[in-house]
PDB file of N, CA and C in Angstrom:
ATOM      1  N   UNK A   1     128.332 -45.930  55.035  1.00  0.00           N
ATOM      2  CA  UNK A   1     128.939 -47.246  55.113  1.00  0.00           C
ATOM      3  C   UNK A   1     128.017 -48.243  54.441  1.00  0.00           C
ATOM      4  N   UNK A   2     128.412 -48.915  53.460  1.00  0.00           N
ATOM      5  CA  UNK A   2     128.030 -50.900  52.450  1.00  0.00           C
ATOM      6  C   UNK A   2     128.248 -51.668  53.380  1.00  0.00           C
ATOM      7  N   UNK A   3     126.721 -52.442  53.752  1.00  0.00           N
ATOM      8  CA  UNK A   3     127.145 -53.494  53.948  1.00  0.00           C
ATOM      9  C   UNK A   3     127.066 -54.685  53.495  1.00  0.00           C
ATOM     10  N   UNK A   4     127.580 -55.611  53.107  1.00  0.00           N
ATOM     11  CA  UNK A   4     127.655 -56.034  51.589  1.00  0.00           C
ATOM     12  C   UNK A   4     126.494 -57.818  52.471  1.00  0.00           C
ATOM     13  N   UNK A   5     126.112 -58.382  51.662  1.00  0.00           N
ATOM     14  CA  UNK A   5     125.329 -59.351  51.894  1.00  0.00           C
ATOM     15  C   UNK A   5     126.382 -60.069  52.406  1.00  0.00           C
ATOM     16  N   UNK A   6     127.230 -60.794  51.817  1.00  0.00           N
ATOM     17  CA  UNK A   6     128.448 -61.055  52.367  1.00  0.00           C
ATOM     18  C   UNK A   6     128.918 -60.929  53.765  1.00  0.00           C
ATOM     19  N   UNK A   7     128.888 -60.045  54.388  1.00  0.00           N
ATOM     20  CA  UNK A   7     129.471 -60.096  55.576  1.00  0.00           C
ATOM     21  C   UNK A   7     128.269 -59.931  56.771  1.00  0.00           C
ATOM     22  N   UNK A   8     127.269 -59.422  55.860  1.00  0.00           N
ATOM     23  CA  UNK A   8     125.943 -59.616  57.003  1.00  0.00           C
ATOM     24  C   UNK A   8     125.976 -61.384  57.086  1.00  0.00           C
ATOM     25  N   UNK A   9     126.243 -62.139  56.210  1.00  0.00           N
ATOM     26  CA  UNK A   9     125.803 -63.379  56.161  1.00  0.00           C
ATOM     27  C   UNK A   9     127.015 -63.945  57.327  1.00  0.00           C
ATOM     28  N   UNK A  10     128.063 -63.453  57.082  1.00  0.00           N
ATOM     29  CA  UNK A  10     129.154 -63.572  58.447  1.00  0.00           C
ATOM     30  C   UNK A  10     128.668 -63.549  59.884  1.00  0.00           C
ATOM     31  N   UNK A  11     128.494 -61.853  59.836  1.00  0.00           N
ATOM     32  CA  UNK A  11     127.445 -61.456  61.504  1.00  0.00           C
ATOM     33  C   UNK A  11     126.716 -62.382  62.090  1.00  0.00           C
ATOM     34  N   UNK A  12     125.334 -62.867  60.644  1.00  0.00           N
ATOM     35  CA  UNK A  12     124.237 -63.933  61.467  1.00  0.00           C
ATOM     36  C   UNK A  12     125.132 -65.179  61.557  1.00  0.00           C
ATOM     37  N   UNK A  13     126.222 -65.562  60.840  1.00  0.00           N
ATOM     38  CA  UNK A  13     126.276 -67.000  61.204  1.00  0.00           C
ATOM     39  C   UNK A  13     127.247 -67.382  62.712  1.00  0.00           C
ATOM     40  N   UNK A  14     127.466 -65.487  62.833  1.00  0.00           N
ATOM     41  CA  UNK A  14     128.650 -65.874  64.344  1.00  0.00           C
ATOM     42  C   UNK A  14     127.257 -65.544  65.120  1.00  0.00           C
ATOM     43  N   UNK A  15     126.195 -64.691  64.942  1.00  0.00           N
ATOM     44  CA  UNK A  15     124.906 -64.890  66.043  1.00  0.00           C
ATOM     45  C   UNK A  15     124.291 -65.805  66.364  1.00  0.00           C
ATOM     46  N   UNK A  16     123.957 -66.899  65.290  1.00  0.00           N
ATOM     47  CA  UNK A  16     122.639 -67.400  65.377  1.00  0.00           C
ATOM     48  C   UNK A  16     123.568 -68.483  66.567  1.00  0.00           C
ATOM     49  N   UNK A  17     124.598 -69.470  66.884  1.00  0.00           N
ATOM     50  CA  UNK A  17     124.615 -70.114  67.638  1.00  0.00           C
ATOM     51  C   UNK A  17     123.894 -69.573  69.296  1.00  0.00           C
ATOM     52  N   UNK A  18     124.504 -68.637  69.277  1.00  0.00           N
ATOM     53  CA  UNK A  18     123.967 -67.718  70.435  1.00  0.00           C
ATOM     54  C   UNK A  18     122.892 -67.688  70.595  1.00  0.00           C
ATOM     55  N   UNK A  19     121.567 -67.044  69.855  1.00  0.00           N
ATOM     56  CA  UNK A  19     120.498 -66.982  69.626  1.00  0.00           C
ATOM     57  C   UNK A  19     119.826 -68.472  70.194  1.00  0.00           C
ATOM     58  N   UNK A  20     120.423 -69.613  69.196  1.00  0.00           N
ATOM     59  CA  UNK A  20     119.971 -70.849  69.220  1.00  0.00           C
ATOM     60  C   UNK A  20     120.010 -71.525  71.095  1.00  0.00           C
ATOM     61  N   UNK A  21     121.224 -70.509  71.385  1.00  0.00           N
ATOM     62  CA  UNK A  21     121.353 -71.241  72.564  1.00  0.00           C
ATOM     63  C   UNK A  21     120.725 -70.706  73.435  1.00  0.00           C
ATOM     64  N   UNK A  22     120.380 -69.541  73.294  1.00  0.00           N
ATOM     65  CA  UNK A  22     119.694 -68.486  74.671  1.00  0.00           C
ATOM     66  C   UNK A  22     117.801 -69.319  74.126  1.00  0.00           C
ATOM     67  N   UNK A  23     117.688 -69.792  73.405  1.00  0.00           N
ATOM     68  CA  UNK A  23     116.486 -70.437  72.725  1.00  0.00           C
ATOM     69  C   UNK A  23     116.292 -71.574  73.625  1.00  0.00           C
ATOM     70  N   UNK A  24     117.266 -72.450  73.639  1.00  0.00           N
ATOM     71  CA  UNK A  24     117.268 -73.787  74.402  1.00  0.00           C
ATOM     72  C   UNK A  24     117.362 -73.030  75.591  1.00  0.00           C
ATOM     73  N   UNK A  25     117.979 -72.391  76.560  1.00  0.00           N
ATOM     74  CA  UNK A  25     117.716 -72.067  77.855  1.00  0.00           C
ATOM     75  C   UNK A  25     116.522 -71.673  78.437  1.00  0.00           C
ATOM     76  N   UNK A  26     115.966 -70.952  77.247  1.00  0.00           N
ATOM     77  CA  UNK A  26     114.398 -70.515  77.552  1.00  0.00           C
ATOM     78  C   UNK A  26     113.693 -71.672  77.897  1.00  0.00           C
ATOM     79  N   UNK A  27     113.798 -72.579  76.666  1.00  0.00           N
ATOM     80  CA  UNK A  27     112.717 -73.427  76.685  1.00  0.00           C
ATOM     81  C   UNK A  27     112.875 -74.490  78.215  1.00  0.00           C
ATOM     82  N   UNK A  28     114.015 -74.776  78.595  1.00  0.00           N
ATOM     83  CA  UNK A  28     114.708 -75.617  79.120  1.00  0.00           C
ATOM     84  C   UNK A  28     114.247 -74.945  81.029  1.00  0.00           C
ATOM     85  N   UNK A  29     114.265 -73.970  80.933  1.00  0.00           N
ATOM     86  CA  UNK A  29     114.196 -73.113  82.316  1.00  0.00           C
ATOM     87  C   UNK A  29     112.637 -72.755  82.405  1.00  0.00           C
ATOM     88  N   UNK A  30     112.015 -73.076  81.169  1.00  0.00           N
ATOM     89  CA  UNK A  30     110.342 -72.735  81.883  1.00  0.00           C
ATOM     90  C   UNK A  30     109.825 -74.269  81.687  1.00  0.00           C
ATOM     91  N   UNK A  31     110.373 -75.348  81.290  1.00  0.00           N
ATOM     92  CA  UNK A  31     109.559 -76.444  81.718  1.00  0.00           C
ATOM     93  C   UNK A  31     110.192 -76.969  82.914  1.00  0.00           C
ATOM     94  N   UNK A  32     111.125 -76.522  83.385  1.00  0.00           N
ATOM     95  CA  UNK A  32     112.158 -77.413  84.915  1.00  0.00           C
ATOM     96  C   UNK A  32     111.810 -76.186  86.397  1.00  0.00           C
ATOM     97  N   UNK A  33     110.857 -76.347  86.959  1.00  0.00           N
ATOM     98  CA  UNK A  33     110.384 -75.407  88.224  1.00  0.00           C
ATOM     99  C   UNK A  33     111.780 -75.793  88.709  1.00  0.00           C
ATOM    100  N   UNK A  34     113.077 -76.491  88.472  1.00  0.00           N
ATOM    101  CA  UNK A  34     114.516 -76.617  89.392  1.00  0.00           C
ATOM    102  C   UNK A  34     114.891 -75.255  88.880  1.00  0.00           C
ATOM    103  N   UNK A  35     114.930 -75.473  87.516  1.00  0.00           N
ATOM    104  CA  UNK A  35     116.101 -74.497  87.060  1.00  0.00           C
ATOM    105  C   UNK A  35     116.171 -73.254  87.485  1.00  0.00           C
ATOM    106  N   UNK A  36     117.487 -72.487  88.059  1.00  0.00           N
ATOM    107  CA  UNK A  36     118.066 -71.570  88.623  1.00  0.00           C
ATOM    108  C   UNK A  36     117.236 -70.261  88.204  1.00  0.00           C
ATOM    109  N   UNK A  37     117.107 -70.335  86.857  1.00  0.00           N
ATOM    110  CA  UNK A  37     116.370 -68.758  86.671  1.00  0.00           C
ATOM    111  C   UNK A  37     114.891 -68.831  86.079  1.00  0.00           C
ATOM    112  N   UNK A  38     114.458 -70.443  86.393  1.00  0.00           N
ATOM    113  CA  UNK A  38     112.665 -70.380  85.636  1.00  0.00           C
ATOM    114  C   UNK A  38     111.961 -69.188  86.299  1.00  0.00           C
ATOM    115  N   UNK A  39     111.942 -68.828  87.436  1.00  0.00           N
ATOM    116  CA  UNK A  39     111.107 -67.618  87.753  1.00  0.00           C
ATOM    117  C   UNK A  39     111.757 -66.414  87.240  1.00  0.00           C
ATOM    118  N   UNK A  40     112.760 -66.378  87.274  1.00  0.00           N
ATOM    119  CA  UNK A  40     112.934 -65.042  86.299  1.00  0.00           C
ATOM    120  C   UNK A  40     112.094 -64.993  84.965  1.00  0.00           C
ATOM    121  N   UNK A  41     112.859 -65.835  83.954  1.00  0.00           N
ATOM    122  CA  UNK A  41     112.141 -66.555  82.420  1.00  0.00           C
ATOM    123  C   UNK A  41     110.788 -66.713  82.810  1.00  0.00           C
ATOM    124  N   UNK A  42     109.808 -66.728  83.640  1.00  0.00           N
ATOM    125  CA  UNK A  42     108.362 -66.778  83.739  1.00  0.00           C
ATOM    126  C   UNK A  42     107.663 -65.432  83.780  1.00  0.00           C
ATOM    127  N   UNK A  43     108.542 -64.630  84.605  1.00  0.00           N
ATOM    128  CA  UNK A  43     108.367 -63.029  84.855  1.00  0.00           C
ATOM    129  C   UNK A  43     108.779 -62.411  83.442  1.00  0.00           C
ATOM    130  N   UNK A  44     109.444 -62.775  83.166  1.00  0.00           N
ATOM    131  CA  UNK A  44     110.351 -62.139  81.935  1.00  0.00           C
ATOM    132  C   UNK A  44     108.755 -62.446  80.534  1.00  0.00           C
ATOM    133  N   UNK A  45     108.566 -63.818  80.759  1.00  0.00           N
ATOM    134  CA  UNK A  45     107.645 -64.324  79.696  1.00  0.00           C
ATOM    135  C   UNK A  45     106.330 -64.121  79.977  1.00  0.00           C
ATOM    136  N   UNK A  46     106.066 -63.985  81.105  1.00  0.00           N
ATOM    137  CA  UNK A  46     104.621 -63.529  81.493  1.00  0.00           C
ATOM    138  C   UNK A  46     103.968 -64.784  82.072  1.00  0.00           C
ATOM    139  N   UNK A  47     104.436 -66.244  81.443  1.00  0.00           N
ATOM    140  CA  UNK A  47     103.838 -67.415  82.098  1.00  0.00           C
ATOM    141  C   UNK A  47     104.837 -68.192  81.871  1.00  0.00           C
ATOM    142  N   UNK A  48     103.926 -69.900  82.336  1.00  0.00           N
ATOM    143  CA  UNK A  48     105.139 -70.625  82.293  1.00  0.00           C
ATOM    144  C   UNK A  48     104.569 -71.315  81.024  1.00  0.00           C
ATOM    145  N   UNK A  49     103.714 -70.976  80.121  1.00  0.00           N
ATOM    146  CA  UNK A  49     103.663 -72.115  79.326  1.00  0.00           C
ATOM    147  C   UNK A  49     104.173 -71.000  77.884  1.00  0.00           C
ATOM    148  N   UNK A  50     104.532 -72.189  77.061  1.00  0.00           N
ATOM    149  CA  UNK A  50     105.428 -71.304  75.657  1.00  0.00           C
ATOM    150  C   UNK A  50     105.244 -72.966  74.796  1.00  0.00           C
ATOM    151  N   UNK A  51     104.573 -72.560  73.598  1.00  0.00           N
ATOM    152  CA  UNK A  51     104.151 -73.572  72.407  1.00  0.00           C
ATOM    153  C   UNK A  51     104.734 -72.744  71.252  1.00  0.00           C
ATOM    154  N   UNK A  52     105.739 -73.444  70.650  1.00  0.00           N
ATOM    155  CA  UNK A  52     106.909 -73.150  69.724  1.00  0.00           C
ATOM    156  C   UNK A  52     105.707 -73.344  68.738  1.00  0.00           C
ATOM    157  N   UNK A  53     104.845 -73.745  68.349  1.00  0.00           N
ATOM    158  CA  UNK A  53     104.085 -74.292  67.031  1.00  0.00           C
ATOM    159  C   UNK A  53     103.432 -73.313  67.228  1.00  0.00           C
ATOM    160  N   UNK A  54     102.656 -72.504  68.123  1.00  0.00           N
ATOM    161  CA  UNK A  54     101.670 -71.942  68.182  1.00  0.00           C
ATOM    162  C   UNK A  54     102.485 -70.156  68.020  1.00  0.00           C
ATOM    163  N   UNK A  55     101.374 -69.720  66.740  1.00  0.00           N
ATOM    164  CA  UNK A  55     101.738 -68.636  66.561  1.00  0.00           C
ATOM    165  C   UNK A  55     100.395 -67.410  66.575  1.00  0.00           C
ATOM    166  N   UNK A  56     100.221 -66.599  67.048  1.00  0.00           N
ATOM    167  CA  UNK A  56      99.381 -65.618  67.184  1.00  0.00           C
ATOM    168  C   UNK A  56      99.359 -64.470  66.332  1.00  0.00           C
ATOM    169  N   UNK A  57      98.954 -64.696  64.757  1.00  0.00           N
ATOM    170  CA  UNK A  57      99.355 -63.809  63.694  1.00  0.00           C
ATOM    171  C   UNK A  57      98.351 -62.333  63.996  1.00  0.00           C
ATOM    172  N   UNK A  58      97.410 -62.476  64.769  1.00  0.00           N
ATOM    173  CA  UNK A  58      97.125 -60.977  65.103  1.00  0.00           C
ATOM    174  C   UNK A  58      97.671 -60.272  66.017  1.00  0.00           C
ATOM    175  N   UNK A  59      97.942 -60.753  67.049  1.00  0.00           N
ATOM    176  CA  UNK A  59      99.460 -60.092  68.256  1.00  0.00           C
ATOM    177  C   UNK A  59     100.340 -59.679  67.261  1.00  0.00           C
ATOM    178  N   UNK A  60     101.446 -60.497  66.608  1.00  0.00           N
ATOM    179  CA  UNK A  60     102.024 -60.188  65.666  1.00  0.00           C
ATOM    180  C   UNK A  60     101.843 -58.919  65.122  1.00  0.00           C
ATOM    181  N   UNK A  61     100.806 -59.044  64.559  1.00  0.00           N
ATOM    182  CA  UNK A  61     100.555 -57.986  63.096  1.00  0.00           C
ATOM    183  C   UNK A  61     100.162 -56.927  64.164  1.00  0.00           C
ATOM    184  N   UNK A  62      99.481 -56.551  64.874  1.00  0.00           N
ATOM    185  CA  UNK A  62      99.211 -55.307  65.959  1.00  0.00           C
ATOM    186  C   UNK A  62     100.573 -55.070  66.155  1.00  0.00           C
ATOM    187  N   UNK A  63     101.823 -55.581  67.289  1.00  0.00           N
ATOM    188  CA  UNK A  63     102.827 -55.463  67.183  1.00  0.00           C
ATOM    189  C   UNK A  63     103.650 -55.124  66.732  1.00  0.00           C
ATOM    190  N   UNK A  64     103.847 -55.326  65.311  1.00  0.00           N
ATOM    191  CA  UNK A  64     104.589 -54.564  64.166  1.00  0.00           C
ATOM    192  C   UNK A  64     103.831 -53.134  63.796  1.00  0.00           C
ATOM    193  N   UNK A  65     102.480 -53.391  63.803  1.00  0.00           N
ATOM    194  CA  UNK A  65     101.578 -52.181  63.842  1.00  0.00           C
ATOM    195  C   UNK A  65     102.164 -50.837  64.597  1.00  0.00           C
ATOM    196  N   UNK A  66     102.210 -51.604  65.854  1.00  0.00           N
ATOM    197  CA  UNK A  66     102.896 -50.324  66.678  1.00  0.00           C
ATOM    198  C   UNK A  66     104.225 -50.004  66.395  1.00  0.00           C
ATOM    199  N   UNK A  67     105.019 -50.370  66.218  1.00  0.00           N
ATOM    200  CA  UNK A  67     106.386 -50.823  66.313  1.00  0.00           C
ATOM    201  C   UNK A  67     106.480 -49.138  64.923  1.00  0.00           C
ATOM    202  N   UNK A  68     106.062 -50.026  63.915  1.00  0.00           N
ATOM    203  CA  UNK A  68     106.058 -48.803  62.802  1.00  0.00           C
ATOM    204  C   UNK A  68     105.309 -47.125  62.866  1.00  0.00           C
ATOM    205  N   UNK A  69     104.441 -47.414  64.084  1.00  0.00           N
ATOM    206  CA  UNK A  69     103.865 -46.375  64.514  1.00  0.00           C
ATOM    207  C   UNK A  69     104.946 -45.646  64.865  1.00  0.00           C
ATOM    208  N   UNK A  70     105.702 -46.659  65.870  1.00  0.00           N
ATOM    209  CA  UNK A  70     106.846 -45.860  66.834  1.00  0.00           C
ATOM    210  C   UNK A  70     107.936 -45.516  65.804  1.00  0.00           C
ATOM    211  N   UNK A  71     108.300 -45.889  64.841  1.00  0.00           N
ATOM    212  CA  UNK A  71     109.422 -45.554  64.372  1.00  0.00           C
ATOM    213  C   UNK A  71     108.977 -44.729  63.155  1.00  0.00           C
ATOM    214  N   UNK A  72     108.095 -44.402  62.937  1.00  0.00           N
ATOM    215  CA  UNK A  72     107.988 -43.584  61.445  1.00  0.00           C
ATOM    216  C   UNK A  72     108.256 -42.184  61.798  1.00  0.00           C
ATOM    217  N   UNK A  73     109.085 -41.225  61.043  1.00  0.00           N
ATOM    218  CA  UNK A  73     109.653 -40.275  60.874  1.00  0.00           C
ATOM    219  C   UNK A  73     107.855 -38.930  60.952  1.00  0.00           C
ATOM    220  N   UNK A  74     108.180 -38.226  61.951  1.00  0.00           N
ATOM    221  CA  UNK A  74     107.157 -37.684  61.864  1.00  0.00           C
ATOM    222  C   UNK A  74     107.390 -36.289  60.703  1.00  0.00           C
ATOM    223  N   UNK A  75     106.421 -35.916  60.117  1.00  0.00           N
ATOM    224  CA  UNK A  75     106.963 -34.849  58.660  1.00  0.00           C
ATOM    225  C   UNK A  75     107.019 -33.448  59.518  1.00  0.00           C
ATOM    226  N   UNK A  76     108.239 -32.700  59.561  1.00  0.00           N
ATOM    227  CA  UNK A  76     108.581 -31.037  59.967  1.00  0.00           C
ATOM    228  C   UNK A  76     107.439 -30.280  59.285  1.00  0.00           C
ATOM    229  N   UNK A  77     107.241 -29.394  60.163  1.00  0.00           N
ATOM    230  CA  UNK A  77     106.579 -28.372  59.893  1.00  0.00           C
ATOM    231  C   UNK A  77     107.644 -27.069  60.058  1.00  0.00           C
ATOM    232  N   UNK A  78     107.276 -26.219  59.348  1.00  0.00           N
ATOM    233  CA  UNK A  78     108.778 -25.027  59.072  1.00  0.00           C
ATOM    234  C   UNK A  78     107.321 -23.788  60.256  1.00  0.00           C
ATOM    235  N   UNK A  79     108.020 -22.955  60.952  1.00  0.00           N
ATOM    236  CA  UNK A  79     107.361 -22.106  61.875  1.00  0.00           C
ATOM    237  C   UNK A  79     107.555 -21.077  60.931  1.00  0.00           C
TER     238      UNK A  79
END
């Protein structure tokens, strides 16, 4: 199966509202100790603090590190 740029560009544009919005709930539910599910979203996030500017390019890069660890095709050996 093609999937043509075209209709991937469809997919993300019916996702990203979604995305955008589960984004604002995050942010919205770990600065309000009211909101209904901040202790979930704190457990879920590990804390309560989250800095959108702040990016951790070695977490990152370890992360993907593993990630490709986990997914690379290991090579057959014939018995």
């Amino acid at each position: 199966m093609t999937t043509s740029v075209a209709s991937l560009k469809i997919v993300l544009d019916d996702v990203e509202p979604t995305v955008q919005a589960g984004y604002q709930d995050f942010l919205e539910g770990l600065a309000d100790p009211q909101y209904d599910r901040h202790d979930e979203l704190i457990e879920w996030w590990g804390s309560d603090q989250f800095d959108p500017n702040h990016i951790d390019k070695p977490a990152i890069e370890q992360a993907l590190r593993a990630l490709a660890k986990k997914l690379t095709r290991k090579t057959r050996t014939k018995a």
